[in-house]
PDB file of N, CA and C in Angstrom:
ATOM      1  N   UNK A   1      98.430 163.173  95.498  1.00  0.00           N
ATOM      2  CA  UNK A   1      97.464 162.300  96.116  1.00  0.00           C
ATOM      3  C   UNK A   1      96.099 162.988  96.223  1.00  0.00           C
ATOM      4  N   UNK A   2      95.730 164.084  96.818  1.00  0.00           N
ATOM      5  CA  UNK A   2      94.669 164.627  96.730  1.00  0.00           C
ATOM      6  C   UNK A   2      94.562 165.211  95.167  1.00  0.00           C
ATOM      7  N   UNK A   3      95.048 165.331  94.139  1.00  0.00           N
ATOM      8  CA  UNK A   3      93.991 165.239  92.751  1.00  0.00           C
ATOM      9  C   UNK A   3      93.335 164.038  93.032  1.00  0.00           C
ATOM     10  N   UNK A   4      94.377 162.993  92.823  1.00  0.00           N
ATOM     11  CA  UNK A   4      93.532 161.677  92.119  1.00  0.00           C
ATOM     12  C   UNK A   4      92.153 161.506  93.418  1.00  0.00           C
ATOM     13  N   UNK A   5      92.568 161.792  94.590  1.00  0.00           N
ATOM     14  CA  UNK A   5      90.822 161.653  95.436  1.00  0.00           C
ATOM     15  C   UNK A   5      89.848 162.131  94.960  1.00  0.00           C
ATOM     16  N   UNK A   6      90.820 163.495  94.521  1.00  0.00           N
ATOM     17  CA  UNK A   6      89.495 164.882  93.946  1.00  0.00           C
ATOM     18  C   UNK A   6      88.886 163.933  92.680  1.00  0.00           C
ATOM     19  N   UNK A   7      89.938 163.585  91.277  1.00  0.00           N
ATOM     20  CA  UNK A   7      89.072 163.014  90.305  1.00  0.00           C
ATOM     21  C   UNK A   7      88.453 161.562  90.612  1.00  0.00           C
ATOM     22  N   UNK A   8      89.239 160.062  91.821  1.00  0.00           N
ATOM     23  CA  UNK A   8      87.736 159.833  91.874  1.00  0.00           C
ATOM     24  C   UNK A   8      86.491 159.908  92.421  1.00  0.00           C
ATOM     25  N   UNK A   9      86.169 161.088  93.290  1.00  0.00           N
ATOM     26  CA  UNK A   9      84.952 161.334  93.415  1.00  0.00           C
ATOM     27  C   UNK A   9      84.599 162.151  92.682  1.00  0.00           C
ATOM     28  N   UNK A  10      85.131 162.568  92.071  1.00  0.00           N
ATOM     29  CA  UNK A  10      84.342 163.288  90.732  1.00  0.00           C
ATOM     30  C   UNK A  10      84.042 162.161  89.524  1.00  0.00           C
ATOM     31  N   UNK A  11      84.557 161.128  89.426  1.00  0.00           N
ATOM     32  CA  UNK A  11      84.054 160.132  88.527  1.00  0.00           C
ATOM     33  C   UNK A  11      83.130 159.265  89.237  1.00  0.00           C
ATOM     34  N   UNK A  12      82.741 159.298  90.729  1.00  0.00           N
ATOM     35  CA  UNK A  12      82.087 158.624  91.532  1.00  0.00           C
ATOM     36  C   UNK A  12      80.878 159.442  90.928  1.00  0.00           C
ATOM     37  N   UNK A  13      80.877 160.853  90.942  1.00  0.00           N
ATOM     38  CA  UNK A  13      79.354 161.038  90.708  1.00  0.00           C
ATOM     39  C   UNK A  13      78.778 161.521  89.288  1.00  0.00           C
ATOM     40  N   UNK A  14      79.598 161.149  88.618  1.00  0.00           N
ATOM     41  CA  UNK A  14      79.526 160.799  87.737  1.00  0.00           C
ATOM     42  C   UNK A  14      78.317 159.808  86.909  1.00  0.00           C
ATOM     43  N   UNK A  15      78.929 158.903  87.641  1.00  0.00           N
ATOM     44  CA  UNK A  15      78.326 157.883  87.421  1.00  0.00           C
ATOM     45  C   UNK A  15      77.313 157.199  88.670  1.00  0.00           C
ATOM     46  N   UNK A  16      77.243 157.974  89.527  1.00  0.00           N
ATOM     47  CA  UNK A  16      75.879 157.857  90.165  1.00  0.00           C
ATOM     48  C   UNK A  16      74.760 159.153  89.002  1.00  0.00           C
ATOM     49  N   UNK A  17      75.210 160.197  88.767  1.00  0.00           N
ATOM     50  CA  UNK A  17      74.275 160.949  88.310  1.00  0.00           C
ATOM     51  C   UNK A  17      73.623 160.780  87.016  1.00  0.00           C
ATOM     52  N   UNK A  18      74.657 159.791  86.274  1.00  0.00           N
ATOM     53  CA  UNK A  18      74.294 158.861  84.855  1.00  0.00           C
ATOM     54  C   UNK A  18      73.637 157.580  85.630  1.00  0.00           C
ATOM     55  N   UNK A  19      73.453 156.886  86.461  1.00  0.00           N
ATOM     56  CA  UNK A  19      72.582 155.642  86.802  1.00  0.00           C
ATOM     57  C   UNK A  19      71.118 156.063  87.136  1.00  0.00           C
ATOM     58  N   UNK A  20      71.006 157.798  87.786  1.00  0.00           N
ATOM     59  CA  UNK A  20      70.099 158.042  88.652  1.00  0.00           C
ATOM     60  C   UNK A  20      69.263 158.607  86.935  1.00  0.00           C
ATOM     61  N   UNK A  21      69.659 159.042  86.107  1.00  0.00           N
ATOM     62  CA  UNK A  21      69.283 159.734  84.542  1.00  0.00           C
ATOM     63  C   UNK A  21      68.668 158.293  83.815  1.00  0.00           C
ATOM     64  N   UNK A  22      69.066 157.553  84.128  1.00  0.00           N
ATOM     65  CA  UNK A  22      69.032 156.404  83.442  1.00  0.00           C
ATOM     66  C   UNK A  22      67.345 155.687  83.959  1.00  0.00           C
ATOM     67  N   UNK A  23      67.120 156.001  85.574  1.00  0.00           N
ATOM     68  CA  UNK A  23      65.736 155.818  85.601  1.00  0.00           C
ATOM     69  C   UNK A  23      64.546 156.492  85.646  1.00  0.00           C
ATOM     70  N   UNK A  24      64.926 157.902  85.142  1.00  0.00           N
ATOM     71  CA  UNK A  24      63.866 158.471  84.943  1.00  0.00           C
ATOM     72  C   UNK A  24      63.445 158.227  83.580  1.00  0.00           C
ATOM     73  N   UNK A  25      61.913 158.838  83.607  1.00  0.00           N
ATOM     74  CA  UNK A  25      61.159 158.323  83.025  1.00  0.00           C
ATOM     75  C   UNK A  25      61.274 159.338  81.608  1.00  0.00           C
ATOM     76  N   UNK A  26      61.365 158.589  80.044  1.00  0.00           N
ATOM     77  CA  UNK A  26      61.407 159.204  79.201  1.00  0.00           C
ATOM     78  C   UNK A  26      60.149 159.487  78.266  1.00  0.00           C
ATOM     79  N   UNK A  27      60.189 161.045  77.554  1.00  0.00           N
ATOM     80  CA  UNK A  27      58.906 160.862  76.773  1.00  0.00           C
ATOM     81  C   UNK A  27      59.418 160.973  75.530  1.00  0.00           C
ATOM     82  N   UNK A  28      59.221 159.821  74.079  1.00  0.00           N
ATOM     83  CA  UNK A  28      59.557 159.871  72.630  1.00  0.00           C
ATOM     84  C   UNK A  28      58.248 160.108  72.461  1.00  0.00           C
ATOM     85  N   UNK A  29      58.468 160.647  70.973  1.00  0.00           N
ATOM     86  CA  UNK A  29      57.315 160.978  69.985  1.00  0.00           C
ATOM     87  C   UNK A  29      57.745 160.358  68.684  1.00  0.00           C
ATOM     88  N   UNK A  30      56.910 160.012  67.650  1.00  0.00           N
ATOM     89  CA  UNK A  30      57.809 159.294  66.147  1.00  0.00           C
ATOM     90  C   UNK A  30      56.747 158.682  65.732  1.00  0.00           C
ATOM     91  N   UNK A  31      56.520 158.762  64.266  1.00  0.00           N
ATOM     92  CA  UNK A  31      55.822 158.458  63.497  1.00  0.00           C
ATOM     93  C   UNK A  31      55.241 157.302  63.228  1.00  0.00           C
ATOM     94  N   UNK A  32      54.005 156.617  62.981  1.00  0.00           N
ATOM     95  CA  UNK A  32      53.725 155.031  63.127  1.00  0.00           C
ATOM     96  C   UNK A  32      52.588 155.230  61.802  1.00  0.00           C
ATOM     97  N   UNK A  33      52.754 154.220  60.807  1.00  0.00           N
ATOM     98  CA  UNK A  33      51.726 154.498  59.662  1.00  0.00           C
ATOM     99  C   UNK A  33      50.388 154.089  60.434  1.00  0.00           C
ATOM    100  N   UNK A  34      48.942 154.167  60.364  1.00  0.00           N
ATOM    101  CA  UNK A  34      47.636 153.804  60.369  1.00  0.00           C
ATOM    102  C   UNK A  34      47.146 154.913  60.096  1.00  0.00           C
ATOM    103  N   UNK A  35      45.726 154.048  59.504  1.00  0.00           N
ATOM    104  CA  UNK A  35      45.027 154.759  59.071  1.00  0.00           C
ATOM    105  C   UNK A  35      43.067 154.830  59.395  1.00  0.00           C
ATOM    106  N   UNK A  36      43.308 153.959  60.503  1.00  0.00           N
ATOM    107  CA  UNK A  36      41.832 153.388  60.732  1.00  0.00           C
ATOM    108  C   UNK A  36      41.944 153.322  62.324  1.00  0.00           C
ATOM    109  N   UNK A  37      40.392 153.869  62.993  1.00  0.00           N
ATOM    110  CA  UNK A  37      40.707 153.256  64.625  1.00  0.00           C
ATOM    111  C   UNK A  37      41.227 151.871  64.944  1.00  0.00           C
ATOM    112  N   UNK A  38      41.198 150.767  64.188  1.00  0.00           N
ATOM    113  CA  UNK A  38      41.602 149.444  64.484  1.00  0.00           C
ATOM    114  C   UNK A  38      42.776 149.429  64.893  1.00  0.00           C
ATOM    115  N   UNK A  39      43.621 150.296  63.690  1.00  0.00           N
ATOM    116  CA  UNK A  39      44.966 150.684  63.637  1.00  0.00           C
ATOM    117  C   UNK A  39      45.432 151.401  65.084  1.00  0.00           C
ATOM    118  N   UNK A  40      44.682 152.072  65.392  1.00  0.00           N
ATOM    119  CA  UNK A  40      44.960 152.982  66.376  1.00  0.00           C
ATOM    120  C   UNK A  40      44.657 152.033  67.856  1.00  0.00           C
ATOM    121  N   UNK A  41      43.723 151.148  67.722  1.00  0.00           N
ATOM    122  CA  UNK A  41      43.810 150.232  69.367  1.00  0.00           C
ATOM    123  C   UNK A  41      45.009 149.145  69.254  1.00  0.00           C
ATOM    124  N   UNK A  42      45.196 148.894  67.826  1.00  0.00           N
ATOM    125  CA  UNK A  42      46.434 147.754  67.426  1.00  0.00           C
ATOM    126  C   UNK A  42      47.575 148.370  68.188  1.00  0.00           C
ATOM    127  N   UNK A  43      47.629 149.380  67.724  1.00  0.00           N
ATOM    128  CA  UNK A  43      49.387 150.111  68.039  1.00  0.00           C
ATOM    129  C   UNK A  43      49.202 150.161  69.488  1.00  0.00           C
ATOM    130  N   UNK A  44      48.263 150.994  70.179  1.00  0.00           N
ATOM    131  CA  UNK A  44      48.204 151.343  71.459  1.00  0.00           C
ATOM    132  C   UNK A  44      48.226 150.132  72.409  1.00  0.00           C
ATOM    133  N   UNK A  45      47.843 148.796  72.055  1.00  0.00           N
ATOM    134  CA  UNK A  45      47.636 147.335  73.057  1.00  0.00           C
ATOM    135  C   UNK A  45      49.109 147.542  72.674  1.00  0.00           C
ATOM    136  N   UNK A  46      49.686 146.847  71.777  1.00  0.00           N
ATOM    137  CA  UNK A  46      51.301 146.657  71.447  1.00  0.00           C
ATOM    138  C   UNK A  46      52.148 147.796  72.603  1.00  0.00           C
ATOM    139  N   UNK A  47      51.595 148.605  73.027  1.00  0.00           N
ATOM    140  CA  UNK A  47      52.178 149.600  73.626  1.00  0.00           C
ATOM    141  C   UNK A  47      52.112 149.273  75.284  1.00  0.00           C
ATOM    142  N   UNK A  48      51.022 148.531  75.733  1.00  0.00           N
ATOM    143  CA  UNK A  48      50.760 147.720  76.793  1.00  0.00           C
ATOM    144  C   UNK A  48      51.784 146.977  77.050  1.00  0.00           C
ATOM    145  N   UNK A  49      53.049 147.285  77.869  1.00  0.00           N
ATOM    146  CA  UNK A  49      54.275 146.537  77.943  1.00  0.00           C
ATOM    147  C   UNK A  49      55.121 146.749  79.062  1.00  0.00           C
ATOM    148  N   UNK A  50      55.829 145.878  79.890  1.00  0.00           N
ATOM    149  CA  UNK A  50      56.550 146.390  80.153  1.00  0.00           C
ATOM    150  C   UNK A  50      57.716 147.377  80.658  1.00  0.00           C
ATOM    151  N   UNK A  51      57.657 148.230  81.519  1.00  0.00           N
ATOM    152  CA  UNK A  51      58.568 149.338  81.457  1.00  0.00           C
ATOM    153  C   UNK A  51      58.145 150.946  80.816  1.00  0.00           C
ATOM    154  N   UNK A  52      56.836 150.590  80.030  1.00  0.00           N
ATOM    155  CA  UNK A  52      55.970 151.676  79.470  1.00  0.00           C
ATOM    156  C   UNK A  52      54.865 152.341  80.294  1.00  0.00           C
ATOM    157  N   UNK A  53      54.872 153.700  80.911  1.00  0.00           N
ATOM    158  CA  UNK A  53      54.065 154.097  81.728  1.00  0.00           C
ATOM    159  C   UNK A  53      52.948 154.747  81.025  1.00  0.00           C
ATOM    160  N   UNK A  54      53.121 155.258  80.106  1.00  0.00           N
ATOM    161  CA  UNK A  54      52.118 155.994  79.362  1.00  0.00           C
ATOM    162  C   UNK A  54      52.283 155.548  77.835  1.00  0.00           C
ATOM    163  N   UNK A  55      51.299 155.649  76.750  1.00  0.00           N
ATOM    164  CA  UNK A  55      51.258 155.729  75.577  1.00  0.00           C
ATOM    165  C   UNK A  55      49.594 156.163  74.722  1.00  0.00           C
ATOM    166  N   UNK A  56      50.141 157.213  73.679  1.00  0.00           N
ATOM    167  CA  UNK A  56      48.974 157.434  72.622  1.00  0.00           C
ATOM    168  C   UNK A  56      49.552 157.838  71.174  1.00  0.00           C
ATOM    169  N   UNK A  57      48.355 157.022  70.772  1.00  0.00           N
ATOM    170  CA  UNK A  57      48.852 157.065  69.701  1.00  0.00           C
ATOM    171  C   UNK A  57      47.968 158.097  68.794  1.00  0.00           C
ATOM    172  N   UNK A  58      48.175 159.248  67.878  1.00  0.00           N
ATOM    173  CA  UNK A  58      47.238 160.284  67.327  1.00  0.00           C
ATOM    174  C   UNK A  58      47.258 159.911  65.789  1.00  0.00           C
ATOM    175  N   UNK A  59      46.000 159.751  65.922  1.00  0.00           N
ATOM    176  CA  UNK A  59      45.547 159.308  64.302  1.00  0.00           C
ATOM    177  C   UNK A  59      45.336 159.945  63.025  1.00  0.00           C
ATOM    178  N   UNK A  60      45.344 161.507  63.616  1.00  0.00           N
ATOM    179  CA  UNK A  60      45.122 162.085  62.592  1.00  0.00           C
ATOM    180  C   UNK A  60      46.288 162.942  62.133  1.00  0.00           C
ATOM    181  N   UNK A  61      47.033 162.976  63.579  1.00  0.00           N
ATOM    182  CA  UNK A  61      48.852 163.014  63.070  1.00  0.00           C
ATOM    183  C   UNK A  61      50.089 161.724  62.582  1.00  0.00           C
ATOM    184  N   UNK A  62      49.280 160.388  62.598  1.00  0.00           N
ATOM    185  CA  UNK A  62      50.147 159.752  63.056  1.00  0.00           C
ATOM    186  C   UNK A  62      51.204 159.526  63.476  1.00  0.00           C
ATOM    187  N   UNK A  63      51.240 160.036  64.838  1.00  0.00           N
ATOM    188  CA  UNK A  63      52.580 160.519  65.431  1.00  0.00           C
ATOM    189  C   UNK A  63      51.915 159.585  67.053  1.00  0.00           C
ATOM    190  N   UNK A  64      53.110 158.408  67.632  1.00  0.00           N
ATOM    191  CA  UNK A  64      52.680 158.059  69.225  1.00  0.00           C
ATOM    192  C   UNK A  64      53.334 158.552  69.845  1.00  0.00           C
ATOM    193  N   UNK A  65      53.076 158.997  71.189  1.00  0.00           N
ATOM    194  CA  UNK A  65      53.700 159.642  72.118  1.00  0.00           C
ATOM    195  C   UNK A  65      54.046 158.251  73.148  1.00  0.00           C
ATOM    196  N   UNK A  66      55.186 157.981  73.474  1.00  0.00           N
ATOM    197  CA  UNK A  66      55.487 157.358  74.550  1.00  0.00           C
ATOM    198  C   UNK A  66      56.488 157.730  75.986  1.00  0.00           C
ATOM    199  N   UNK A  67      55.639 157.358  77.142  1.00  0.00           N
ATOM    200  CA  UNK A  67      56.496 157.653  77.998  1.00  0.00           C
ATOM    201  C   UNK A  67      56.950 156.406  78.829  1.00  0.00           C
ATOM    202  N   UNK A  68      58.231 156.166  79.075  1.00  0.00           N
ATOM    203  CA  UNK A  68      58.598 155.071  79.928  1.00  0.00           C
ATOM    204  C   UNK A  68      59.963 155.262  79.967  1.00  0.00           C
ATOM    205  N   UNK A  69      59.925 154.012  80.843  1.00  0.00           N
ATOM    206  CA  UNK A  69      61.536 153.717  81.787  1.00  0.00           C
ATOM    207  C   UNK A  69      62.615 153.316  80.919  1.00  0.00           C
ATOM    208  N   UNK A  70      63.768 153.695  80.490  1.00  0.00           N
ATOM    209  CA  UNK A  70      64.961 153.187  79.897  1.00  0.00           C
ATOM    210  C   UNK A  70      65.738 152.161  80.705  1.00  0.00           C
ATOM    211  N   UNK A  71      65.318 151.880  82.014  1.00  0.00           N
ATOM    212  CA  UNK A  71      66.159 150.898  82.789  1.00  0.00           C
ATOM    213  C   UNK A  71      64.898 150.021  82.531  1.00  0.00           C
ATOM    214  N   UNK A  72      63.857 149.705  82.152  1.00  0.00           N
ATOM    215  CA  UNK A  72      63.475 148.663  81.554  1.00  0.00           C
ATOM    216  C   UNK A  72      62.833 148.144  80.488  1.00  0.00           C
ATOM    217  N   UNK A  73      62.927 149.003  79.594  1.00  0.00           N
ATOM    218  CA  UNK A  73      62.876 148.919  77.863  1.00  0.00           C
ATOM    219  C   UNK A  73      63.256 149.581  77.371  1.00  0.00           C
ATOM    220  N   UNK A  74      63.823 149.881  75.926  1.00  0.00           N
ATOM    221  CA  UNK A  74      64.895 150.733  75.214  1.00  0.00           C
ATOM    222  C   UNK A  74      63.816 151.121  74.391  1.00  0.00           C
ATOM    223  N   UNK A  75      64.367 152.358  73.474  1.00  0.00           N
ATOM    224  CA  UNK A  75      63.576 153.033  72.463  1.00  0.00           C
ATOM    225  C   UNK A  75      63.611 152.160  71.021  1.00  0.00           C
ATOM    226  N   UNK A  76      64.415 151.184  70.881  1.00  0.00           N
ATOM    227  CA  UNK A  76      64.352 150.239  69.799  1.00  0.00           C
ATOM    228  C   UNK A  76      63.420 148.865  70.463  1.00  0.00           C
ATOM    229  N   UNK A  77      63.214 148.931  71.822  1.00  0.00           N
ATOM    230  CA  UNK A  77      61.735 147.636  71.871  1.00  0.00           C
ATOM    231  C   UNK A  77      61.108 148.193  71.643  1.00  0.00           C
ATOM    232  N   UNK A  78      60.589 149.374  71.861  1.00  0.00           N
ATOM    233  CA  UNK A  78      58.778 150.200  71.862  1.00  0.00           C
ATOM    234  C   UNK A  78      58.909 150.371  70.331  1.00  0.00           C
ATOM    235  N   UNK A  79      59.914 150.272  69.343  1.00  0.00           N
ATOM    236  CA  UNK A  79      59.928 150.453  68.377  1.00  0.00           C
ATOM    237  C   UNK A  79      59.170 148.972  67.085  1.00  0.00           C
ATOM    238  N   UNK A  80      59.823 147.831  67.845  1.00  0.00           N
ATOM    239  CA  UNK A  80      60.059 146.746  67.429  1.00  0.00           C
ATOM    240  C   UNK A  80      58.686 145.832  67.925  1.00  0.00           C
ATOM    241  N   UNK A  81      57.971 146.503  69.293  1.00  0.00           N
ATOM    242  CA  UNK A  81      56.660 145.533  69.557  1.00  0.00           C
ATOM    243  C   UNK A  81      55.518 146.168  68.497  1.00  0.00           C
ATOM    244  N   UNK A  82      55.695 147.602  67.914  1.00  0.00           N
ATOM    245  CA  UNK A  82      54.844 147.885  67.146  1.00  0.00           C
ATOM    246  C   UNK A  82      55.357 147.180  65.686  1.00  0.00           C
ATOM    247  N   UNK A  83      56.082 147.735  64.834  1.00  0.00           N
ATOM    248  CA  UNK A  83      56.315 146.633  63.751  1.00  0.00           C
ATOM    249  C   UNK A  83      55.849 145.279  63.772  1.00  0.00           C
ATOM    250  N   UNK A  84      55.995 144.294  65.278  1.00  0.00           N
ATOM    251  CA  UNK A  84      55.531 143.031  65.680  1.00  0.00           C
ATOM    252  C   UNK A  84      54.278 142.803  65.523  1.00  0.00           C
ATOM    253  N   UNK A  85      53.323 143.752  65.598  1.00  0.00           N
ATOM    254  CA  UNK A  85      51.897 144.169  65.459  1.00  0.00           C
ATOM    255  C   UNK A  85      51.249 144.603  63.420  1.00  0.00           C
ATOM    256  N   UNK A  86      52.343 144.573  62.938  1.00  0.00           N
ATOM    257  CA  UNK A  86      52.555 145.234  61.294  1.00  0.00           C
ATOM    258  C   UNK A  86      52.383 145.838  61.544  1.00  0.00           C
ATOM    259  N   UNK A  87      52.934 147.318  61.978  1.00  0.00           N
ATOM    260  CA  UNK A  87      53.215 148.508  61.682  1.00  0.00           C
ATOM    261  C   UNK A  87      54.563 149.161  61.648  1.00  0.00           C
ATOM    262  N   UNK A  88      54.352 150.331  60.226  1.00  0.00           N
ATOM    263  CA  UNK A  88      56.177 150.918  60.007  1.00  0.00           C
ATOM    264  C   UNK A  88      55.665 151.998  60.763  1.00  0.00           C
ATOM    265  N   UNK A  89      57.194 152.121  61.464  1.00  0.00           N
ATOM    266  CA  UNK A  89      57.579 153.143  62.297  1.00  0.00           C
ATOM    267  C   UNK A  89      58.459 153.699  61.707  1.00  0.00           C
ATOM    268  N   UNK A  90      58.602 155.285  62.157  1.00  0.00           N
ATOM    269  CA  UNK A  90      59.924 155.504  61.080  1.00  0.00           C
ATOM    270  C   UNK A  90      61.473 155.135  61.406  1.00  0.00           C
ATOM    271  N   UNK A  91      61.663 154.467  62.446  1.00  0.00           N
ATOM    272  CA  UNK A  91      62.717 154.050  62.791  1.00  0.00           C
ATOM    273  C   UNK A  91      62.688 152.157  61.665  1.00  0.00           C
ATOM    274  N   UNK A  92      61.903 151.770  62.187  1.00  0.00           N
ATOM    275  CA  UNK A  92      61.920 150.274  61.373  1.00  0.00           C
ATOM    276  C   UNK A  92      60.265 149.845  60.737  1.00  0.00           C
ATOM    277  N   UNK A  93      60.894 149.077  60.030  1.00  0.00           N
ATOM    278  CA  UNK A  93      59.423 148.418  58.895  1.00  0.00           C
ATOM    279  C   UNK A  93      59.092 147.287  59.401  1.00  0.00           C
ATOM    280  N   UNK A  94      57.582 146.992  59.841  1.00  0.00           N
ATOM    281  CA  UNK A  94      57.070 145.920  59.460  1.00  0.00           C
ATOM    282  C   UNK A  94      57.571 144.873  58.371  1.00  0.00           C
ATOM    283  N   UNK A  95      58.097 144.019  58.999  1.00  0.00           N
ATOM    284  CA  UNK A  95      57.720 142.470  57.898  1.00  0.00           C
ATOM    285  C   UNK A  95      56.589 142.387  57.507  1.00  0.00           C
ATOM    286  N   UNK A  96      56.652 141.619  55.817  1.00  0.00           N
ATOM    287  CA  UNK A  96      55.795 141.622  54.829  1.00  0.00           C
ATOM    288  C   UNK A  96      54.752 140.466  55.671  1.00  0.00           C
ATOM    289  N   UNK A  97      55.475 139.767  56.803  1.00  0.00           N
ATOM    290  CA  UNK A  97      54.499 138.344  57.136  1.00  0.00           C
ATOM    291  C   UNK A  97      53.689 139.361  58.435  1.00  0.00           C
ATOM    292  N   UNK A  98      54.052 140.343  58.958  1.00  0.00           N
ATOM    293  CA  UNK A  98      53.783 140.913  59.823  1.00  0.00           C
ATOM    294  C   UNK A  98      52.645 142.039  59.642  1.00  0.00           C
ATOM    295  N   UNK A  99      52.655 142.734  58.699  1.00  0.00           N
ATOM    296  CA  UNK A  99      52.084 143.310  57.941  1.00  0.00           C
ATOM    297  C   UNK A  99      50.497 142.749  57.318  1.00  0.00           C
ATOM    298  N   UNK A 100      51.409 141.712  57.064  1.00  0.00           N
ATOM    299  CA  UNK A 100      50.008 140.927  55.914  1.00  0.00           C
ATOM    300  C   UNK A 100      48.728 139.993  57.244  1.00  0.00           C
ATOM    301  N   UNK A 101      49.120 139.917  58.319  1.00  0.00           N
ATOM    302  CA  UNK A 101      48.205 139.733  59.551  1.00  0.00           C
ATOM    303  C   UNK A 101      47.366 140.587  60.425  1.00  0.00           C
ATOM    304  N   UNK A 102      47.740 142.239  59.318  1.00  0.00           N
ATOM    305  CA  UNK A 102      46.900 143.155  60.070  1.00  0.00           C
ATOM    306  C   UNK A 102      45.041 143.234  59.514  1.00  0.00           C
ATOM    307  N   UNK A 103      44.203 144.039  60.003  1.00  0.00           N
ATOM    308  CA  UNK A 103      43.075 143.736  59.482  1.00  0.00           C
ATOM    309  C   UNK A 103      42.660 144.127  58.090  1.00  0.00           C
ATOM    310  N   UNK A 104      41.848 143.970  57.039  1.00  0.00           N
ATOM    311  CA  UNK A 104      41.898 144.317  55.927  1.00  0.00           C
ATOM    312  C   UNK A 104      41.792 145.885  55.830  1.00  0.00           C
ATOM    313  N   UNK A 105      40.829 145.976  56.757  1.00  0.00           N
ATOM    314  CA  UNK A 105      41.142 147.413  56.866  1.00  0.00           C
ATOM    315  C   UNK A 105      41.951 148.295  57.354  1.00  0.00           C
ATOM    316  N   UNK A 106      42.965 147.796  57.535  1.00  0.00           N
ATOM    317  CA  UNK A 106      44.103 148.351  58.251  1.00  0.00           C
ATOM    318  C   UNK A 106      45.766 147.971  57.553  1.00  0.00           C
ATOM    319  N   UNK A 107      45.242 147.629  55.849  1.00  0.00           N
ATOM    320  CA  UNK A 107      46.214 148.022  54.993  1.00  0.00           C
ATOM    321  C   UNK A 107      46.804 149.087  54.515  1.00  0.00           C
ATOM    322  N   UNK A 108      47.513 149.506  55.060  1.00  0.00           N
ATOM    323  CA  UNK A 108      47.587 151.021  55.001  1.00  0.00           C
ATOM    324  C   UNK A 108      48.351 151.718  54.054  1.00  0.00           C
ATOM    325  N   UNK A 109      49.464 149.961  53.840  1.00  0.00           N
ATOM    326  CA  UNK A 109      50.367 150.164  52.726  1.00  0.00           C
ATOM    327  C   UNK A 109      49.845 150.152  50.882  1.00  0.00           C
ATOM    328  N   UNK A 110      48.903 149.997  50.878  1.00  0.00           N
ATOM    329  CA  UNK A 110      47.197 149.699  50.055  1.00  0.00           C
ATOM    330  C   UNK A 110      46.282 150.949  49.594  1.00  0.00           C
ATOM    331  N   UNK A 111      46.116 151.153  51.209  1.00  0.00           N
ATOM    332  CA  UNK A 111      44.662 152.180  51.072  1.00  0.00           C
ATOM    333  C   UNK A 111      45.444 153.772  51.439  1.00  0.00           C
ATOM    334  N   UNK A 112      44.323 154.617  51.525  1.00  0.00           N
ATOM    335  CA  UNK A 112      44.181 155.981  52.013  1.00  0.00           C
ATOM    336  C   UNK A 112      43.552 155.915  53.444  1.00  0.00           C
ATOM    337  N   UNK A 113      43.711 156.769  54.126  1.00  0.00           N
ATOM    338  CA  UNK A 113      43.408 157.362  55.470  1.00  0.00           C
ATOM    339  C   UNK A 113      41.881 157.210  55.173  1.00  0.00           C
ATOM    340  N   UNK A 114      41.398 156.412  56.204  1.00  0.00           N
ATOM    341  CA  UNK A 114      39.660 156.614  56.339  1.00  0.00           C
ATOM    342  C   UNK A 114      39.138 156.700  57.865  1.00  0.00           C
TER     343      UNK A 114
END
């Protein structure tokens, strides 16, 4: 009788210490194509969301830094509102209809870095 108390409060905190992990705040980094400041306020509004406390996006690495909450957006939305915007991330691609609504200068799949 006293194991099984011992293991469930040991599975009690368990899973308080996985709920309490779950709302802190996370920081990803990951690759986003642009090549123009347009590109760079495009991605960063798209980043205006939700559950997202911080975001930048570096243009001359193209690499965004994001920080936010996993108890209220996942690393595949912050992934998926930028693509929504036409931009590939290296996790997922822009649609061709998604893509083709960005600014001319901000074909990136097209041009070179300017």
């Amino acid at each position: 009788m006293k194991h099984i108390s011992i293991l469930i409060i040991g599975l009690f905190l368990s899973l308080t210490s996985y709920s309490q992990d779950s709302k802190k705040p996370v920081t990803i980094t990951f690759h986003v194509e642009g090549i123009c400041g347009m590109c760079e306020k495009s991605i960063e509004s798209a980043l205006d969301a939700k559950g997202i406390i911080a975001a930048d996006y570096n243009l001359d690495t193209n690499i965004a830094t994001v920080t936010y909450k996993p108890s209220k957006i996942s690393e595949e939305q912050i992934h998926k509102l930028i693509t929504a915007k036409g931009y590939d991330t290296d996790k997922y691609k822009a649609s061709d209809e998604e893509y083709s609504k960005t600014h001319d200068c901000c074909k990136y799949r097209e041009q070179e870095k300017h």
